[in-house]
C-alpha atoms as a PDB file:
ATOM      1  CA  UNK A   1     283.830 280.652 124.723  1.00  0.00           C
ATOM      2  CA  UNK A   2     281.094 279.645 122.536  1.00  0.00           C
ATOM      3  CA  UNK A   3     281.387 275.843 123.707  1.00  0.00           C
ATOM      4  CA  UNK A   4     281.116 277.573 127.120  1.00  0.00           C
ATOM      5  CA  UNK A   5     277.806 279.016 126.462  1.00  0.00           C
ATOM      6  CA  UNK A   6     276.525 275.701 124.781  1.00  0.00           C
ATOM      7  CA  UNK A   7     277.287 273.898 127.678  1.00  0.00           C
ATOM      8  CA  UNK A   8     275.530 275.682 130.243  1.00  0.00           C
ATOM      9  CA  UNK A   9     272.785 276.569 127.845  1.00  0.00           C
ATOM     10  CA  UNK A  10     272.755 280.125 128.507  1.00  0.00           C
ATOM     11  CA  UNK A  11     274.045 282.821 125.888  1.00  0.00           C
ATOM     12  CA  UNK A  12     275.258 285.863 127.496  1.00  0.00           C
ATOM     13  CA  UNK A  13     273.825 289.303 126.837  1.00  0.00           C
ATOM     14  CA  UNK A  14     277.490 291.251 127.355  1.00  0.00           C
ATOM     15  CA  UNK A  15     279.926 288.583 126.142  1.00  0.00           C
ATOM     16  CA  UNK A  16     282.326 290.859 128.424  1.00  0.00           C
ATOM     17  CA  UNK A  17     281.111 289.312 131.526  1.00  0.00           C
ATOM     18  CA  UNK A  18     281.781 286.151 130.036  1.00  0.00           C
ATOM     19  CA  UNK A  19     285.302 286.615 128.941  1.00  0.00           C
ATOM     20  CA  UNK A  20     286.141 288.502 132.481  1.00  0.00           C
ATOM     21  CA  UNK A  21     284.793 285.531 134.453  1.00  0.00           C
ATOM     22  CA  UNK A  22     287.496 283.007 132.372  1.00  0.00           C
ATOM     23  CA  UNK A  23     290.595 285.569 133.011  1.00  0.00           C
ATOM     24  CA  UNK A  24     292.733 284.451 136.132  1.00  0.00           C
ATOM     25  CA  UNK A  25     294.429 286.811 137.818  1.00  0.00           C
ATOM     26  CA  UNK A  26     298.111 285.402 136.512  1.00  0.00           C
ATOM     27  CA  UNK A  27     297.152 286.503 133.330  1.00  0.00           C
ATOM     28  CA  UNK A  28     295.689 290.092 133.471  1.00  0.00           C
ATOM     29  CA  UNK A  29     295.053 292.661 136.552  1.00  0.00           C
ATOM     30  CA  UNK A  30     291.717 292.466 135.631  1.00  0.00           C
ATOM     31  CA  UNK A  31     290.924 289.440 136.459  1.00  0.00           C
ATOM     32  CA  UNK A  32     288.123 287.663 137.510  1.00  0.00           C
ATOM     33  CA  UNK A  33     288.418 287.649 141.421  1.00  0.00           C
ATOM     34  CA  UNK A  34     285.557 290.046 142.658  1.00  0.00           C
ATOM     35  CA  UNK A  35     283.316 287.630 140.119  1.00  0.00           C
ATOM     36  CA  UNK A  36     284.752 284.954 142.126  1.00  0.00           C
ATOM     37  CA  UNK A  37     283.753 286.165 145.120  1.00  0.00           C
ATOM     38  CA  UNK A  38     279.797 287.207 143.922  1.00  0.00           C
ATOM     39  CA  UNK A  39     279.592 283.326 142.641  1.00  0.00           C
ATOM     40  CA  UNK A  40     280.750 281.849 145.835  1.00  0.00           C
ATOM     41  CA  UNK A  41     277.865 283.065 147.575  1.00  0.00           C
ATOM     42  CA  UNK A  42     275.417 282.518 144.817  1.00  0.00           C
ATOM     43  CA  UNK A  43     276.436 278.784 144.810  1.00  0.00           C
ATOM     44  CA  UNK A  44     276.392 278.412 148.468  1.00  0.00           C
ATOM     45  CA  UNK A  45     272.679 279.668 149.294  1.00  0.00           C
ATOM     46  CA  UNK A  46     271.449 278.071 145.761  1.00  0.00           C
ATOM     47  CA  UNK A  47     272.901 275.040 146.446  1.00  0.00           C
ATOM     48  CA  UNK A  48     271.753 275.861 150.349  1.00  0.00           C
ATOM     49  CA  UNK A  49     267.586 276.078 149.133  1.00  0.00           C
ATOM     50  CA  UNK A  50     267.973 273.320 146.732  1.00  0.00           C
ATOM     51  CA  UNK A  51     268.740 270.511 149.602  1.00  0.00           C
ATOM     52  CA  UNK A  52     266.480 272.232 151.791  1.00  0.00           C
ATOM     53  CA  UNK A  53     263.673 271.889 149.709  1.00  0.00           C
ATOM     54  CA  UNK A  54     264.976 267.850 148.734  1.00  0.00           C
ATOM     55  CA  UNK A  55     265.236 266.614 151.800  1.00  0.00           C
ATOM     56  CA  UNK A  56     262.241 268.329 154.122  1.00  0.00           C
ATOM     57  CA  UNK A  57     262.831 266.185 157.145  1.00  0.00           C
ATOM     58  CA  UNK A  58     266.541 266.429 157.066  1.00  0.00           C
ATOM     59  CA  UNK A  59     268.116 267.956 160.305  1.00  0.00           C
ATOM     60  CA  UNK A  60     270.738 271.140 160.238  1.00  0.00           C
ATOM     61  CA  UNK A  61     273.557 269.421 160.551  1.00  0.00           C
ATOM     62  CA  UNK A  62     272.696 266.982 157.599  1.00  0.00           C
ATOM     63  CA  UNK A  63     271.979 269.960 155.279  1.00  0.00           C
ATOM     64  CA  UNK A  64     274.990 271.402 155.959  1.00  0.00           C
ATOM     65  CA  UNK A  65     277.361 268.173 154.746  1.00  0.00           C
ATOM     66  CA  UNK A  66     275.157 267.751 151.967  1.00  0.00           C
ATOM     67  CA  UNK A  67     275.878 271.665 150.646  1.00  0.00           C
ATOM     68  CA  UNK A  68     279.487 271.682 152.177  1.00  0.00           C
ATOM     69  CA  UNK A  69     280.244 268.326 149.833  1.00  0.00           C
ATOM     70  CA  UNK A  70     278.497 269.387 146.336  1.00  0.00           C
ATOM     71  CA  UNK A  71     280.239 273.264 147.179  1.00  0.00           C
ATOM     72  CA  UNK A  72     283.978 271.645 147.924  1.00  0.00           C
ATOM     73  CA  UNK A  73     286.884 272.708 146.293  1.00  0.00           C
ATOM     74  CA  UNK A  74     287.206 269.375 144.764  1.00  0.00           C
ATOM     75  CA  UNK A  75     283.358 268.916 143.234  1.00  0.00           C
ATOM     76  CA  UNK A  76     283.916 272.598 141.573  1.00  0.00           C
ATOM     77  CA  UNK A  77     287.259 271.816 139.924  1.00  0.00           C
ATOM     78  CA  UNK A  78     285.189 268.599 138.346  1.00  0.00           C
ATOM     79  CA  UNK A  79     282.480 271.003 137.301  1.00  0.00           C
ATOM     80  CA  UNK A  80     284.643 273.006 135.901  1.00  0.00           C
ATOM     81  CA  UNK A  81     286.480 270.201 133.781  1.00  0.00           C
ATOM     82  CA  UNK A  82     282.867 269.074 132.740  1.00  0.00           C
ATOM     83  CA  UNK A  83     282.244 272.219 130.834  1.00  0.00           C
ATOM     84  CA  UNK A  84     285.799 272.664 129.401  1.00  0.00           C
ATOM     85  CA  UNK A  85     287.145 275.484 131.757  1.00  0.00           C
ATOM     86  CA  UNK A  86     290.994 273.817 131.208  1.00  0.00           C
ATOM     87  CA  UNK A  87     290.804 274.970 127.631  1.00  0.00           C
ATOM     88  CA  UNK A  88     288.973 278.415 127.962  1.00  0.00           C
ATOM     89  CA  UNK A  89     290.659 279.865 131.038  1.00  0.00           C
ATOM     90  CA  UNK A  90     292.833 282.383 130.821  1.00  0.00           C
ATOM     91  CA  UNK A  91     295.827 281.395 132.728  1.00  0.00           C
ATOM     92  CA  UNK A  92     299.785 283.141 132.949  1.00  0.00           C
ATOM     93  CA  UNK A  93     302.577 281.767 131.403  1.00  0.00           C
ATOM     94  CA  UNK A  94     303.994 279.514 133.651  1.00  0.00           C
ATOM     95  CA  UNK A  95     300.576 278.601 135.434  1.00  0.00           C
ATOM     96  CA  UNK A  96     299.049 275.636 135.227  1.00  0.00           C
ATOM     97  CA  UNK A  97     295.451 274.575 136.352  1.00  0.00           C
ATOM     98  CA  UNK A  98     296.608 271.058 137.691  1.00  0.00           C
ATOM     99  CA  UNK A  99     296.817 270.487 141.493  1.00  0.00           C
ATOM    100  CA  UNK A 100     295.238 274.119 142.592  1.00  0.00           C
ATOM    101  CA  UNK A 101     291.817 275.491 142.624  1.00  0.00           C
ATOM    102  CA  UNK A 102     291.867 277.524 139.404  1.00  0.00           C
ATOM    103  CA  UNK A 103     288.937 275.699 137.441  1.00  0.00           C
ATOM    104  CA  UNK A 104     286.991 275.698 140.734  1.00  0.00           C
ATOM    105  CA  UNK A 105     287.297 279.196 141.635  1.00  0.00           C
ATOM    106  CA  UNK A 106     287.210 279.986 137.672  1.00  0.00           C
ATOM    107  CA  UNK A 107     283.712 277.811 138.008  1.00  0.00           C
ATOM    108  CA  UNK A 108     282.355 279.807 140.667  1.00  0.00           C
ATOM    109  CA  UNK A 109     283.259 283.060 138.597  1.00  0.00           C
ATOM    110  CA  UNK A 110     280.648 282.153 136.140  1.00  0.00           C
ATOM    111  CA  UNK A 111     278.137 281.789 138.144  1.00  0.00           C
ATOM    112  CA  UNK A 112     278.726 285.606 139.159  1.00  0.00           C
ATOM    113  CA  UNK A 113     279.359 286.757 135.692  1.00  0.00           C
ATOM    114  CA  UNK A 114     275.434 284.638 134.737  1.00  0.00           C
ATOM    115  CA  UNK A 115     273.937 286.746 137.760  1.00  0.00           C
ATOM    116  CA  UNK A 116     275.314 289.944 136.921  1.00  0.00           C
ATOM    117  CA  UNK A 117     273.776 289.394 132.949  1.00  0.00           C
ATOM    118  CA  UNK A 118     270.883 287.574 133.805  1.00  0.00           C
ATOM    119  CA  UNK A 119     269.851 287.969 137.322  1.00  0.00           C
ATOM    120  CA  UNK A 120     269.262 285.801 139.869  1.00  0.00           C
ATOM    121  CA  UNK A 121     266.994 283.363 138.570  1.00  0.00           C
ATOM    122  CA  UNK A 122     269.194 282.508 135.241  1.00  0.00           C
ATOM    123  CA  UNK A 123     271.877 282.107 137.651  1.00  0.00           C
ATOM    124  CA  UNK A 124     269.405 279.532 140.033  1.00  0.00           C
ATOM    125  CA  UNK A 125     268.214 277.843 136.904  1.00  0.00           C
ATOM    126  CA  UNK A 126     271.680 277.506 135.356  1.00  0.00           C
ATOM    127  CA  UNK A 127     273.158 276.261 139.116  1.00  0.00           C
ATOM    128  CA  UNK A 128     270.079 273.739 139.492  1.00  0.00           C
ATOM    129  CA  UNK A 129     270.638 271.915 135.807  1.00  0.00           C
ATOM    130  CA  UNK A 130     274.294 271.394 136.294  1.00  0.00           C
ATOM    131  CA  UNK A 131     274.253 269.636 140.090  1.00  0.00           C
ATOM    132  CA  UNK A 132     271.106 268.204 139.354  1.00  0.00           C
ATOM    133  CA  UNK A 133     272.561 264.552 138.762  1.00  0.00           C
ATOM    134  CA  UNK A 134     275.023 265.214 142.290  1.00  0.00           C
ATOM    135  CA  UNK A 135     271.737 266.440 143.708  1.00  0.00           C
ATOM    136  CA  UNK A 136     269.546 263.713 143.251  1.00  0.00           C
ATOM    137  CA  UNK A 137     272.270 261.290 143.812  1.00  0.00           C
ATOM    138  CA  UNK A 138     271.954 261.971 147.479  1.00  0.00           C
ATOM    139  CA  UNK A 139     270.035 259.988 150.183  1.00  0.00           C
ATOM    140  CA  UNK A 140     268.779 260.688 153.501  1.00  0.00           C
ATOM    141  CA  UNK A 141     271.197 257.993 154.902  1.00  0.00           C
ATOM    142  CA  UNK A 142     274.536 259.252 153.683  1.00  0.00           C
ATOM    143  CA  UNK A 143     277.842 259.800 156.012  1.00  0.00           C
ATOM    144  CA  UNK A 144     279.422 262.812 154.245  1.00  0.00           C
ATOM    145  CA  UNK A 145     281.787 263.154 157.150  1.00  0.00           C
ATOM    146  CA  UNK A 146     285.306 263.096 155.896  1.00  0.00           C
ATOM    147  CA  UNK A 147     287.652 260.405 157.730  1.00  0.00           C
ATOM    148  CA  UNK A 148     289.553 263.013 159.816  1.00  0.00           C
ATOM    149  CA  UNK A 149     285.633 263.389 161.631  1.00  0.00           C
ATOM    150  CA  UNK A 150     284.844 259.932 161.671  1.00  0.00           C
ATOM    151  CA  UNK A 151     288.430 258.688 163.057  1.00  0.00           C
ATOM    152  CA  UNK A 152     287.696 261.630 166.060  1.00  0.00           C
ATOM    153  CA  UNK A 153     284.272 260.415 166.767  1.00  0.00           C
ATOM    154  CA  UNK A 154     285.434 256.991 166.562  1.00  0.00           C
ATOM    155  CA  UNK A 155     288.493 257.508 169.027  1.00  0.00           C
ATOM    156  CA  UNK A 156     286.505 260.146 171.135  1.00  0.00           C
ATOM    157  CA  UNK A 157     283.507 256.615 171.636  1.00  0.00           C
ATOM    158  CA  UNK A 158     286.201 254.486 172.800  1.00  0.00           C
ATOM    159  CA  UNK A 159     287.926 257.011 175.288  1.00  0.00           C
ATOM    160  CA  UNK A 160     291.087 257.139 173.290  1.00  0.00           C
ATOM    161  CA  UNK A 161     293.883 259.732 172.746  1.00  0.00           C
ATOM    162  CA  UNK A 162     292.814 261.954 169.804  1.00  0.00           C
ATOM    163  CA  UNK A 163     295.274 261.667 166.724  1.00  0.00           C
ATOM    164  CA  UNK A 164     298.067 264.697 166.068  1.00  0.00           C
ATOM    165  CA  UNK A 165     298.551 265.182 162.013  1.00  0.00           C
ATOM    166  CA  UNK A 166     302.538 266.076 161.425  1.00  0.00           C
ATOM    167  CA  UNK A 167     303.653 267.657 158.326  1.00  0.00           C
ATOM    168  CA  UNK A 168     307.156 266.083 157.080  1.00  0.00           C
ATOM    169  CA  UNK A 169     307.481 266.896 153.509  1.00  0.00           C
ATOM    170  CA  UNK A 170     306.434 269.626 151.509  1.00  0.00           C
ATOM    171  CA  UNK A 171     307.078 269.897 147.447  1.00  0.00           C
ATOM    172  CA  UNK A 172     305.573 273.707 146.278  1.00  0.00           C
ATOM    173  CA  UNK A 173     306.279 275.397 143.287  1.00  0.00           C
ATOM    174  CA  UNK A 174     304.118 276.168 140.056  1.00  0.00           C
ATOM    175  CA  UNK A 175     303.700 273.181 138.470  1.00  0.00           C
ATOM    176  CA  UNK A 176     303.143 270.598 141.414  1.00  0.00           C
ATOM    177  CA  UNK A 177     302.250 270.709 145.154  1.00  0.00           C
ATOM    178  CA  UNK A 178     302.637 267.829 147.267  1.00  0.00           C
ATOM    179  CA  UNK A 179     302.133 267.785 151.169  1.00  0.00           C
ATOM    180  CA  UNK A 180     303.197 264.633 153.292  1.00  0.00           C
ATOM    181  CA  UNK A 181     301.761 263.838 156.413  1.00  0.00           C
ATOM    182  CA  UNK A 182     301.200 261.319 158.899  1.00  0.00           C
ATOM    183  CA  UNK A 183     298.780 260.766 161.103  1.00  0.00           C
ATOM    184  CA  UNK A 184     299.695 259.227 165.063  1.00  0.00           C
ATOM    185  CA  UNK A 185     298.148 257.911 167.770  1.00  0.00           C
ATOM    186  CA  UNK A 186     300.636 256.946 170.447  1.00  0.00           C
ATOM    187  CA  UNK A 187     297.836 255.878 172.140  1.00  0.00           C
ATOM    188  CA  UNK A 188     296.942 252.912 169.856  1.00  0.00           C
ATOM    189  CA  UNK A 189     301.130 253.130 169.000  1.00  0.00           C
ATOM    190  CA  UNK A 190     299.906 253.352 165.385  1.00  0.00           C
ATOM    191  CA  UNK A 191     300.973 255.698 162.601  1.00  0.00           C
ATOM    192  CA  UNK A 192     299.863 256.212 158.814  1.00  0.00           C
ATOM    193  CA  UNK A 193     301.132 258.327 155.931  1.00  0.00           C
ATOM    194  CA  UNK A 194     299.649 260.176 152.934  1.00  0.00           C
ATOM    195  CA  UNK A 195     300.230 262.742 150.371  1.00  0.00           C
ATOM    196  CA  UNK A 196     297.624 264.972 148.653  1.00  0.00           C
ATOM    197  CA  UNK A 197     298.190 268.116 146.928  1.00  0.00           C
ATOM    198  CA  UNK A 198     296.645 270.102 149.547  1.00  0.00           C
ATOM    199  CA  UNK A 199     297.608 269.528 153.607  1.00  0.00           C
ATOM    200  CA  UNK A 200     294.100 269.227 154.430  1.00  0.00           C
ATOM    201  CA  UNK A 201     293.762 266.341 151.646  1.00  0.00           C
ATOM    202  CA  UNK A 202     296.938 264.704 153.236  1.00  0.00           C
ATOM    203  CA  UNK A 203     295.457 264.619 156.217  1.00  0.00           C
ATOM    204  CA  UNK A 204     292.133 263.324 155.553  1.00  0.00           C
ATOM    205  CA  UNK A 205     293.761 259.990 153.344  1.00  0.00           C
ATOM    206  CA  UNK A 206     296.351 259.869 156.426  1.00  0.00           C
ATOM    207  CA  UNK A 207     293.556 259.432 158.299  1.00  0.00           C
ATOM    208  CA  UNK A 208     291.465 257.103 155.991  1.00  0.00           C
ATOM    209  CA  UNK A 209     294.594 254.794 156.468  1.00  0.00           C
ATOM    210  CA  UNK A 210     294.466 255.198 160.171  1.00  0.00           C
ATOM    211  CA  UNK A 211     290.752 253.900 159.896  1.00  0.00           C
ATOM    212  CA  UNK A 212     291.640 251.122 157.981  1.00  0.00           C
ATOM    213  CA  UNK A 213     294.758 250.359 160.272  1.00  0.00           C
ATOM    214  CA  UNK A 214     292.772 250.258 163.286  1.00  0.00           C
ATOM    215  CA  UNK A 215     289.770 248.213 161.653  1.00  0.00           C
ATOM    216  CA  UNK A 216     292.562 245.249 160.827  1.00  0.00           C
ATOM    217  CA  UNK A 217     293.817 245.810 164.423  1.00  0.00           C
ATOM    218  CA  UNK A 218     290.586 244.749 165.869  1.00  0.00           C
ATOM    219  CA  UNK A 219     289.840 241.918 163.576  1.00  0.00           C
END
C-alpha cells in the first residue's frame, strides 16, 4: 500500500480508508463498493470542471465526449494498472482482475477513500496530476465518437438502413469473457464480426470493421 501512496503522492491520514478502498467485494463483505460509488462522482464533475475550464469555447456536446472518454471503463482500468492496483487489490480466490472492471472501479474507490481523508481539494489536486498528460493531450478538433456513432451518422447522411448488432457467441465464466457479434446491414448486403470482452466493445470493433468494409466498397 505504501507504493500506492508514493504514486499518487498523497499519504493518508487513516490508512483504513486506504486499505478499504483496495478490498473488492469477492474478498470481504466489507468491501469497497459505497467508496466506489462516492469516487465515481468525484471523478466525473472533477474531470467535468477540468475540460470546462481547458477548452472555454468548446460546445456541450464536445465537453461531454471529452469527460465521457478520460471517465470510460477502459481509461480507469489503465489508471489503475499505472499505479499498481493488480498487485494491491484485494481480490477472492478464484477472481481475477483481467477482462472486467475491477482495477477501474477499484481506481475510482480511491478517489472516494482521498476525499473522505482529505477533502475535496486533495481529492481535485490528486485527480488533476494523474489525467493531466490525457488532459492536455486533447484538442479542440478531436472525433471522440466511437464507430457504432460514426457508422449511424454516416448511414443516417446517405439515407441508408441503420445497422442491427446480433449476438452469436458468448464465453462467461471467472477467468475470461468473450462476446461475439456481428454487425449487418442488409441494406448495403454487408456483414462484419468482432469479439471484445464486453458486448458493447464487440459491437463497437464490429462496427469499426463495417466502416472499413464500406470505405473499400466505395473505392
Amino acid at each position: 500500500m505504501r507504493s500506492i501512496s508514493q504514486k499518487l503522492g498523497y499519504i493518508f491520514r487513516d490508512p483504513s480508508l486506504l486499505d478499504l478502498s483496495l478490498t473488492h467485494k469477492s474478498s470481504s463483505s466489507v468491501n469497497n463498493e459505497r467508496l466506489e460509488y462516492l469516487g465515481d462522482s468525484l471523478l466525473n464533475f472533477i474531470i467535468a470542471e477540468e475540460v470546462f475550464k481547458r477548452f472555454e469555447s468548446l460546445p456541450e456536446g464536445k465537453l461531454t465526449q471529452f469527460r465521457a472518454s478520460l471517465v470510460s471503463r477502459e481509461l480507469l482500468n489503465e489508471m489503475g494498472k499505472e499505479i499498481g492496483l493488480e498487485e494491491s487489490v484485494k481480490i477472492g480466490k478464484g477472481e481475477t482482475v483481467t477482462g472486467n472492471s475491477i482495477l477501474g472501479n477499484t481506481f475510482e474507490a480511491l478517489i472516494g477513500a482521498i476525499y473522505l481523508d482529505g477533502g475535496f481539494l486533495e481529492a481535485s489536486k490528486i485527480v488533476s496530476s494523474l489525467f493531466n498528460d490525457r488532459l492536455s493531450a486533447l484538442s479542440d478538433s478531436q472525433d471522440l465518437k466511437d464507430s457504432k456513432s460514426r457508422l449511424q451518422e454516416h448511414l443516417q447522411k446517405r439515407g441508408d438502413d441503420l445497422p442491427y448488432y446480433e449476438l452469436i457467441d458468448e464465453e462467461n465464466n471467472n477467468q475470461v469473457k468473450k462476446f461475439k457479434i456481428v454487425c449487418n446491414l442488409e441494406g448495403l448486403g454487408l456483414s462484419a464480426e468482432a469479439e471484445g470482452n464486453t458486448r458493447k466493445k464487440a459491437e463497437i470493433k464490429a462496427a469499426e470493421r463495417m466502416l472499413e468494409l464500406i470505405e473499400l466498397q466505395n473505392d
